[in-house]
N, C-alpha and C. Protein backbone atom coordinates (compact mmCIF):
# COMPACT_ATOMS: atom_id res chain seq x y z
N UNK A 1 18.33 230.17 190.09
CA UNK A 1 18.33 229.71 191.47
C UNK A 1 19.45 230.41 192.23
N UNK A 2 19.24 231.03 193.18
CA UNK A 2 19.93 231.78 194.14
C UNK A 2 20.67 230.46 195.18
N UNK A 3 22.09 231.02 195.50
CA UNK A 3 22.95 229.61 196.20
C UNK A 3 22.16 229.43 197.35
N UNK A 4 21.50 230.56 197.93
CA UNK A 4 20.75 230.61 199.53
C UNK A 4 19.52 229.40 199.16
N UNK A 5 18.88 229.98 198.06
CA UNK A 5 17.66 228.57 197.88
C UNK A 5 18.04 227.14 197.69
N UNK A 6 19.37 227.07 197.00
CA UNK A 6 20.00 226.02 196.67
C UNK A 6 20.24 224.87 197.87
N UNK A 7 21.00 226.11 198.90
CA UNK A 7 21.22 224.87 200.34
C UNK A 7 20.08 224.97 200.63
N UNK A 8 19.17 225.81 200.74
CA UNK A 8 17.86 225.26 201.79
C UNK A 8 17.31 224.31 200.97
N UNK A 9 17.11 223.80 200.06
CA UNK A 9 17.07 222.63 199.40
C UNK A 9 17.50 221.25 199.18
N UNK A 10 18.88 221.47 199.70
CA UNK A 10 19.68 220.16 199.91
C UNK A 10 19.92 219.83 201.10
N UNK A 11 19.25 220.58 202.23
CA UNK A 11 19.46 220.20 203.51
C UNK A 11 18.87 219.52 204.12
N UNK A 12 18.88 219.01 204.90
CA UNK A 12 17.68 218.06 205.64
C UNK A 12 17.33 218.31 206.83
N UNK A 13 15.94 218.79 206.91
CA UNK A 13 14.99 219.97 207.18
C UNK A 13 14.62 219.32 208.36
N UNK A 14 14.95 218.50 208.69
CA UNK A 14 14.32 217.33 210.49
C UNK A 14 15.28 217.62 210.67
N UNK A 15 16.67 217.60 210.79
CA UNK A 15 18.15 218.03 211.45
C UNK A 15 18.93 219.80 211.47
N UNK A 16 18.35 220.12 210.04
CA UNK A 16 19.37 221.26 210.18
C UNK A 16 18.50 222.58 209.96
N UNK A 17 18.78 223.58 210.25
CA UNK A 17 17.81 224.78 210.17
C UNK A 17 18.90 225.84 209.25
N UNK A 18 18.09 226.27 208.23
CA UNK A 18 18.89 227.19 207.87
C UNK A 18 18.38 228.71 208.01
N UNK A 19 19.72 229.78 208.49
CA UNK A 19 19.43 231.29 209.03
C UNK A 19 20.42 231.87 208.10
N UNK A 20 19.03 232.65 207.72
CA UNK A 20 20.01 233.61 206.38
C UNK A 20 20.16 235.49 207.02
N UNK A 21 20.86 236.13 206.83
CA UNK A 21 21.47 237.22 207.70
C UNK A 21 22.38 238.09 206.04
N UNK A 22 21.55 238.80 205.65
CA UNK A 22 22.20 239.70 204.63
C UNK A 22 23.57 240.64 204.93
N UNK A 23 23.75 240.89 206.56
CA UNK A 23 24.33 241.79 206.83
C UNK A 23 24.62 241.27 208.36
N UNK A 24 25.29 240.24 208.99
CA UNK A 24 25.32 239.69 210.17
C UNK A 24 26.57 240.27 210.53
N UNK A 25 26.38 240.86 212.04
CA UNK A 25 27.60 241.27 212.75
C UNK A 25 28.29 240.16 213.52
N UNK A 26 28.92 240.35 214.47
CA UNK A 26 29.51 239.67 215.45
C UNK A 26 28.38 238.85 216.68
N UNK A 27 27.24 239.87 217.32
CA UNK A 27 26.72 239.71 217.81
C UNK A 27 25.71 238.74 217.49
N UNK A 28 25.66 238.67 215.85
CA UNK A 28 23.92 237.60 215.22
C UNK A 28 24.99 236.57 215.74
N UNK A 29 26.14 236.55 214.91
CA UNK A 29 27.40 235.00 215.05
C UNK A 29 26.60 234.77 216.63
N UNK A 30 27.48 235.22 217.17
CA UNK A 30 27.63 234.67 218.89
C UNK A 30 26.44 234.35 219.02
N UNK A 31 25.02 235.00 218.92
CA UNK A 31 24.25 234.83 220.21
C UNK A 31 23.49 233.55 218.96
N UNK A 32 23.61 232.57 218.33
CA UNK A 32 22.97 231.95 217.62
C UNK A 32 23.90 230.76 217.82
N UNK A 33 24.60 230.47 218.38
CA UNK A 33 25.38 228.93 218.26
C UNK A 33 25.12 228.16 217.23
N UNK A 34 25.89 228.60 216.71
CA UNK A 34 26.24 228.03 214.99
C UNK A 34 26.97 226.60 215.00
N UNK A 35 26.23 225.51 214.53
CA UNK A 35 27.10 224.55 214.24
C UNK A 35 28.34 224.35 213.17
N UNK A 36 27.69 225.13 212.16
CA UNK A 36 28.57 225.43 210.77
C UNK A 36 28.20 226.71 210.26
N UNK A 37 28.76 227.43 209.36
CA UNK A 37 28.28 228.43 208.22
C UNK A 37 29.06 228.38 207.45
N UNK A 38 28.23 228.48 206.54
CA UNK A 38 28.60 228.71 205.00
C UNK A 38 28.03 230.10 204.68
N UNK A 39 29.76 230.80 204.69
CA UNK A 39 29.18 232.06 204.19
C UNK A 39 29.59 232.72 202.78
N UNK A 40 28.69 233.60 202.56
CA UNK A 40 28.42 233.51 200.66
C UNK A 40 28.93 235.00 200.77
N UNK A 41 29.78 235.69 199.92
CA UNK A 41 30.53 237.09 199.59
C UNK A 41 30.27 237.17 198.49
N UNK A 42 29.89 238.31 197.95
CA UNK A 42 29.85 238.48 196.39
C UNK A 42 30.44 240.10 195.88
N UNK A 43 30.71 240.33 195.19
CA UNK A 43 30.06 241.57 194.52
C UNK A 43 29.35 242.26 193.83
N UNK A 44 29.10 243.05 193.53
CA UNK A 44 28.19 243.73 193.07
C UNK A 44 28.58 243.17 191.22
N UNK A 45 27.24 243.10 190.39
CA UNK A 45 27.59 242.81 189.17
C UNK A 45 28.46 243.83 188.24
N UNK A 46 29.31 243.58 187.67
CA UNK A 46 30.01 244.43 186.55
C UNK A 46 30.57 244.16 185.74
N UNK A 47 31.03 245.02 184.59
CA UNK A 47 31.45 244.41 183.25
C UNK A 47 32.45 245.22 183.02
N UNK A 48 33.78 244.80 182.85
CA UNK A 48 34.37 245.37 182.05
C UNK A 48 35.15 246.43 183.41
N UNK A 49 35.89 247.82 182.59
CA UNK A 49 35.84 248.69 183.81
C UNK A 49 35.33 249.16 184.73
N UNK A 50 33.89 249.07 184.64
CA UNK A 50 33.15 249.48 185.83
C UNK A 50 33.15 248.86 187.31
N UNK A 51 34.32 247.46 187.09
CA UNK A 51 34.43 247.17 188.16
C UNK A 51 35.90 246.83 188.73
N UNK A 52 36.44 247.93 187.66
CA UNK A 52 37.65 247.96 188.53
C UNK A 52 37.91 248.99 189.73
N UNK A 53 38.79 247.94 190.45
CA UNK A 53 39.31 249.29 191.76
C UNK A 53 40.02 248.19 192.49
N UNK A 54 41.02 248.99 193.10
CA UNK A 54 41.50 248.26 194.12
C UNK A 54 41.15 247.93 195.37
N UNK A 55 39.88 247.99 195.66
CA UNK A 55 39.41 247.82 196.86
C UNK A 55 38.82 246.08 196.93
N UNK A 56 39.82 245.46 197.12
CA UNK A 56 39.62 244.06 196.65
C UNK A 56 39.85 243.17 198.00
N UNK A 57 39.40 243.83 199.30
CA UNK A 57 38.80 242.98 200.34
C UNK A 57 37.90 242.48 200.70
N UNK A 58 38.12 240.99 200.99
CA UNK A 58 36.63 240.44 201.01
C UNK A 58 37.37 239.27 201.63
N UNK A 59 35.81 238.94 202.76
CA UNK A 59 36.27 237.00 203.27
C UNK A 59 36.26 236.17 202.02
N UNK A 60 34.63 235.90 201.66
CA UNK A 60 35.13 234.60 200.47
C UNK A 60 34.66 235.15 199.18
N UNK A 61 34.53 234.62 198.30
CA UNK A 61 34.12 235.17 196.89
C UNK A 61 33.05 234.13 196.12
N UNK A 62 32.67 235.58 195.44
CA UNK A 62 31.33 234.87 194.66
C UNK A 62 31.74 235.63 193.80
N UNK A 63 32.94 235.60 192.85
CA UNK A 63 33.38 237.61 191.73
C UNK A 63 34.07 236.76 190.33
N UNK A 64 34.68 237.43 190.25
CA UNK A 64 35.25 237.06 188.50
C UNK A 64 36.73 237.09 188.69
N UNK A 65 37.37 237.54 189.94
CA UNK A 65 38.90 237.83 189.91
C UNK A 65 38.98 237.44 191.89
N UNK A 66 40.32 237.31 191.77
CA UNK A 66 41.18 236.92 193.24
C UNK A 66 40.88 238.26 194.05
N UNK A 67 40.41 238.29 195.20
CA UNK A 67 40.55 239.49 196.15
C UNK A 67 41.08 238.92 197.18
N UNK A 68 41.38 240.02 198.46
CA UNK A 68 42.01 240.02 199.65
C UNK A 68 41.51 239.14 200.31
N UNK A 69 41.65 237.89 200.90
CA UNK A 69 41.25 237.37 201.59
C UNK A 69 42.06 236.94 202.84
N UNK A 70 43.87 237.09 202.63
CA UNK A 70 44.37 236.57 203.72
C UNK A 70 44.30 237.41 205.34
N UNK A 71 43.91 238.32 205.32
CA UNK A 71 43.48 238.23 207.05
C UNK A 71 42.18 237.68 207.85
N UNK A 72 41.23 236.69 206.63
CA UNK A 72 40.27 236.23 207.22
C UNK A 72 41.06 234.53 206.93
N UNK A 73 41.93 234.50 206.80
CA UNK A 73 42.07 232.63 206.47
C UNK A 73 41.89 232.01 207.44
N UNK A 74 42.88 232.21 208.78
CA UNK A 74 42.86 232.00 210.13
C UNK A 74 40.99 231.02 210.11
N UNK A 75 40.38 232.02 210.14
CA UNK A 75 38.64 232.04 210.57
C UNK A 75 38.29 231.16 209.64
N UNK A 76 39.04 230.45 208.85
CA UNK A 76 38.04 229.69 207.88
C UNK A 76 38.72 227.93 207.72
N UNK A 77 37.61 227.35 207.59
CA UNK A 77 38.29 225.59 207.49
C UNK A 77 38.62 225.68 205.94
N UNK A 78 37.62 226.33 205.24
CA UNK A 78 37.67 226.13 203.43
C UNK A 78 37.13 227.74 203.00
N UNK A 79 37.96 227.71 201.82
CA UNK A 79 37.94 229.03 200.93
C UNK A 79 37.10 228.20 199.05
N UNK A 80 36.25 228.56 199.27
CA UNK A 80 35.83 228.07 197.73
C UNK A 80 35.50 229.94 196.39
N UNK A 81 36.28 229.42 195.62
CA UNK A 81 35.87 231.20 195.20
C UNK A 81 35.33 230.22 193.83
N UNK A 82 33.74 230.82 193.46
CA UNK A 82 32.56 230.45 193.00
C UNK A 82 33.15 230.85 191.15
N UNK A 83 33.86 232.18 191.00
CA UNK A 83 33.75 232.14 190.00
C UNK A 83 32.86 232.98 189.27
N UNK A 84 32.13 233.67 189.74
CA UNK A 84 30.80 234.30 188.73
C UNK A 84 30.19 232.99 188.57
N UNK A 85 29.21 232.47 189.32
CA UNK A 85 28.45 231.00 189.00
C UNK A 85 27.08 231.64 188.07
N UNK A 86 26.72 232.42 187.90
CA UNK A 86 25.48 232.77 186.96
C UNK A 86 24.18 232.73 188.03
N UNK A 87 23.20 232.56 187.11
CA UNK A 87 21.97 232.06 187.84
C UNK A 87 21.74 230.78 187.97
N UNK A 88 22.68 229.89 188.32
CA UNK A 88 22.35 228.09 189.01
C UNK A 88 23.45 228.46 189.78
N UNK A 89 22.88 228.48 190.93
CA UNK A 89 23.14 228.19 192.43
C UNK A 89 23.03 226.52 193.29
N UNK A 90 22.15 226.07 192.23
CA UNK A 90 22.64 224.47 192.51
C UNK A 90 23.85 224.19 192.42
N UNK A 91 24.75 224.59 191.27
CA UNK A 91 26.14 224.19 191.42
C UNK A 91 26.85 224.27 192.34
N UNK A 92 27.00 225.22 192.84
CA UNK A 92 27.53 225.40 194.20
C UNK A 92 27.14 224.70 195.29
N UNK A 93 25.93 224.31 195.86
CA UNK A 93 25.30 223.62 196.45
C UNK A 93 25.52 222.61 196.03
N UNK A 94 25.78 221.63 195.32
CA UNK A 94 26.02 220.49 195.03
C UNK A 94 27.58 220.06 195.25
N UNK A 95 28.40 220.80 194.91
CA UNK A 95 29.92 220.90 195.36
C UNK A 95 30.14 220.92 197.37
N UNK A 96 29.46 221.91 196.99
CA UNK A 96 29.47 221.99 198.95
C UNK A 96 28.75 221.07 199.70
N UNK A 97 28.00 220.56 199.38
CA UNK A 97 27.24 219.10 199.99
C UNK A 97 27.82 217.74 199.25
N UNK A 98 28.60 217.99 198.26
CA UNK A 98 29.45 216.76 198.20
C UNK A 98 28.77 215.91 196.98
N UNK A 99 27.24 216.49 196.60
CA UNK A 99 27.23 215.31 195.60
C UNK A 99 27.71 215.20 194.29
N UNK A 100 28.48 216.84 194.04
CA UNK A 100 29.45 216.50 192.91
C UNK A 100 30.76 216.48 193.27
N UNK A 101 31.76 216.41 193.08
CA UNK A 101 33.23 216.73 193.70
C UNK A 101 33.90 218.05 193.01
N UNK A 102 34.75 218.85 193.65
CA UNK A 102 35.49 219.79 193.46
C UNK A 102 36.26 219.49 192.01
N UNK A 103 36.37 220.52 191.00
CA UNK A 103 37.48 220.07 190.07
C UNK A 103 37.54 221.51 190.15
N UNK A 104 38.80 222.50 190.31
CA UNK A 104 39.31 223.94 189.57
C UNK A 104 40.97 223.58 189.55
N UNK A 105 41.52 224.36 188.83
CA UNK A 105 42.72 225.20 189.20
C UNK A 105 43.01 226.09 188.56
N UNK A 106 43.61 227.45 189.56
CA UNK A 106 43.74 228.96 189.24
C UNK A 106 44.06 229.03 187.60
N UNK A 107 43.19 229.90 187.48
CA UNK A 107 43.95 230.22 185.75
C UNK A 107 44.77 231.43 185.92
N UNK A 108 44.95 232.39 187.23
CA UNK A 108 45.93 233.35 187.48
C UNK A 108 46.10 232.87 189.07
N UNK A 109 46.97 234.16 189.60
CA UNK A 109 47.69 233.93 190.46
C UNK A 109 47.21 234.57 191.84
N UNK A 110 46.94 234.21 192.48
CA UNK A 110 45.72 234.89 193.88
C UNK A 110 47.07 235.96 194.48
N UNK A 111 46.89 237.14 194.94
CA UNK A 111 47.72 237.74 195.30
C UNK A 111 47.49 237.69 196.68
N UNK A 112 48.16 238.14 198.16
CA UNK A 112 47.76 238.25 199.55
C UNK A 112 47.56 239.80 199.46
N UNK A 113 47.80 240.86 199.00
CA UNK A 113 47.59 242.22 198.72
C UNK A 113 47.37 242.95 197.79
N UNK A 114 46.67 243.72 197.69
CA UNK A 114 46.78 244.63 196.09
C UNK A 114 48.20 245.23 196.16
N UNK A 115 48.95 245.34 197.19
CA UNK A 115 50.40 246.12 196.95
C UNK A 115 51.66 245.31 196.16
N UNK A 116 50.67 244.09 196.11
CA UNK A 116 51.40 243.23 194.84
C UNK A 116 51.53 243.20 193.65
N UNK A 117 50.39 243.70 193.19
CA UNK A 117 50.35 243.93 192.03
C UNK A 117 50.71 244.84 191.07
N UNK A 118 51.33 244.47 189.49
CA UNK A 118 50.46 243.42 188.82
C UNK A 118 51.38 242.27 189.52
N UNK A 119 51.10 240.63 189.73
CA UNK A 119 51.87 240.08 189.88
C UNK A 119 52.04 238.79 188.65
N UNK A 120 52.64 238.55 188.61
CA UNK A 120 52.57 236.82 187.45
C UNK A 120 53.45 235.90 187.90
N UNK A 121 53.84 234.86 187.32
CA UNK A 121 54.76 233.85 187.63
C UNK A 121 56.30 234.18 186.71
N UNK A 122 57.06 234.18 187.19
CA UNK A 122 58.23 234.65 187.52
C UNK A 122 58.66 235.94 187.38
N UNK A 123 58.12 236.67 188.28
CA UNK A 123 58.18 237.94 188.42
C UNK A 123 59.41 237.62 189.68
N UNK A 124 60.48 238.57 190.26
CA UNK A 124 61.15 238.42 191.00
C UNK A 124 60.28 238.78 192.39
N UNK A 125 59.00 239.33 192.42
CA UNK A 125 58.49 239.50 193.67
C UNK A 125 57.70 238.48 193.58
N UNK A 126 57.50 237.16 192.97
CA UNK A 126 56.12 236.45 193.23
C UNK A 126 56.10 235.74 194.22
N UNK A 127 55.30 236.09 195.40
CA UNK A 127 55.01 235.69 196.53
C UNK A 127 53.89 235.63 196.66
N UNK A 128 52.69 234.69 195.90
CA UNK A 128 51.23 234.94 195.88
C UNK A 128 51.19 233.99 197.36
N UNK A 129 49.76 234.45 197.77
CA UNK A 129 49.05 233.66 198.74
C UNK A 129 48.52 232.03 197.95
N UNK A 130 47.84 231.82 197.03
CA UNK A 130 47.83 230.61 195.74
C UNK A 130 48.55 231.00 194.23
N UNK A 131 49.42 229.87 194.38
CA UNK A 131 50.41 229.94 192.85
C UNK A 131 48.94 229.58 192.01
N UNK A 132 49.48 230.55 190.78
CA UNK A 132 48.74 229.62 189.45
C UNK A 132 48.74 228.53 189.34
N UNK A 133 47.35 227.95 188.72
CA UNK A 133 47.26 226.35 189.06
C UNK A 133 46.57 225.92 190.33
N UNK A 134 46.86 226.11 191.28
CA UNK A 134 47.10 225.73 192.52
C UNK A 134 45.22 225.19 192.76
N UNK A 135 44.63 224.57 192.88
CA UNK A 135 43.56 224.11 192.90
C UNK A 135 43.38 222.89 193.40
N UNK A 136 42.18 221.98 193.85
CA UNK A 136 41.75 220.85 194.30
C UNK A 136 40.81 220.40 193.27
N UNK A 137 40.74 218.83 193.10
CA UNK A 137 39.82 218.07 193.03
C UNK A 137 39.49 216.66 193.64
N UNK A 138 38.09 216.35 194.42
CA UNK A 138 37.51 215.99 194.88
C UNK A 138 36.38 214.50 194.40
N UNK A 139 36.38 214.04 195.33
CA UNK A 139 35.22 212.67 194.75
C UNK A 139 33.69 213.21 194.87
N UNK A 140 33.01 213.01 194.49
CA UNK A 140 31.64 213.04 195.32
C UNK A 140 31.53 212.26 196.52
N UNK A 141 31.39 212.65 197.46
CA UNK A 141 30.45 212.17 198.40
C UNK A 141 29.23 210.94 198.33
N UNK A 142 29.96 209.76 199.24
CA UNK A 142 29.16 208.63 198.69
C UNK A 142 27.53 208.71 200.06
N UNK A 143 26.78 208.29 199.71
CA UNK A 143 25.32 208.67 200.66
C UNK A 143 25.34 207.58 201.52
């Protein structure tokens, strides 16, 4: 299950409309008066070295490791990074609609730049954007 099928599934289809946009500029945003979005970032699948590089900007994440995200924070109410969720996309959808509650915390250390790196915890430069650990958990959502 793909996360896109997931919300159009848990939504409720007399109130909310969902618009999916593979590649949305500025202009889809604006001219569509958006009540909310939930927007989904991923990368491309990889294993191992084939997906290293430092080109580790991105708004939100759907990946296996921390990327650049602090010049989009401003623009965002919530940052959820998925993790590599597999093929169940319900999970995610179920977290984000509340009927399960949030449980993570970082097993490394989110950096604000690749010019940080490598970074760890007590390094004399550690100035991450999220300390290790640093995570939420959540109730479900009562109906």
């Amino acid at each position: 299950t793909t996360i896109l099928s997931a919300i159009t599934t848990a939504v409720d289809h007399s109130s909310t409309e969902v618009v999916y946009s593979e590649n949305p500029d500025g202009d889809f945003v604006k001219s569509n008066n958006f009540s909310y979005a939930i927007v989904i970032v991923g990368e491309h699948p990889y294993a191992e070295s084939q997906g290293d590089s430092l080109n580790l900007t991105i708004a939100d994440s759907v990946s296996g490791r921390p990327l650049v995200i602090q010049p989009y924070l401003t623009q965002m109410d919530a940052v959820v990074a998925a993790w590599l969720p597999g093929s169940e996309g319900h999970g995610v959808a179920d977290v984000l609609f509340g009927d399960y509650g949030f449980t993570g915390k970082l097993a490394c250390t989110w950096f604000k730049t690749v010019d940080q790196l490598p970074m760890n915890v007590g390094d004399s430069h550690y100035d991450p954007l999220f300390p290790f650990g640093f995570g939420l958990t959540t109730e479900p959502v009562q109906a």
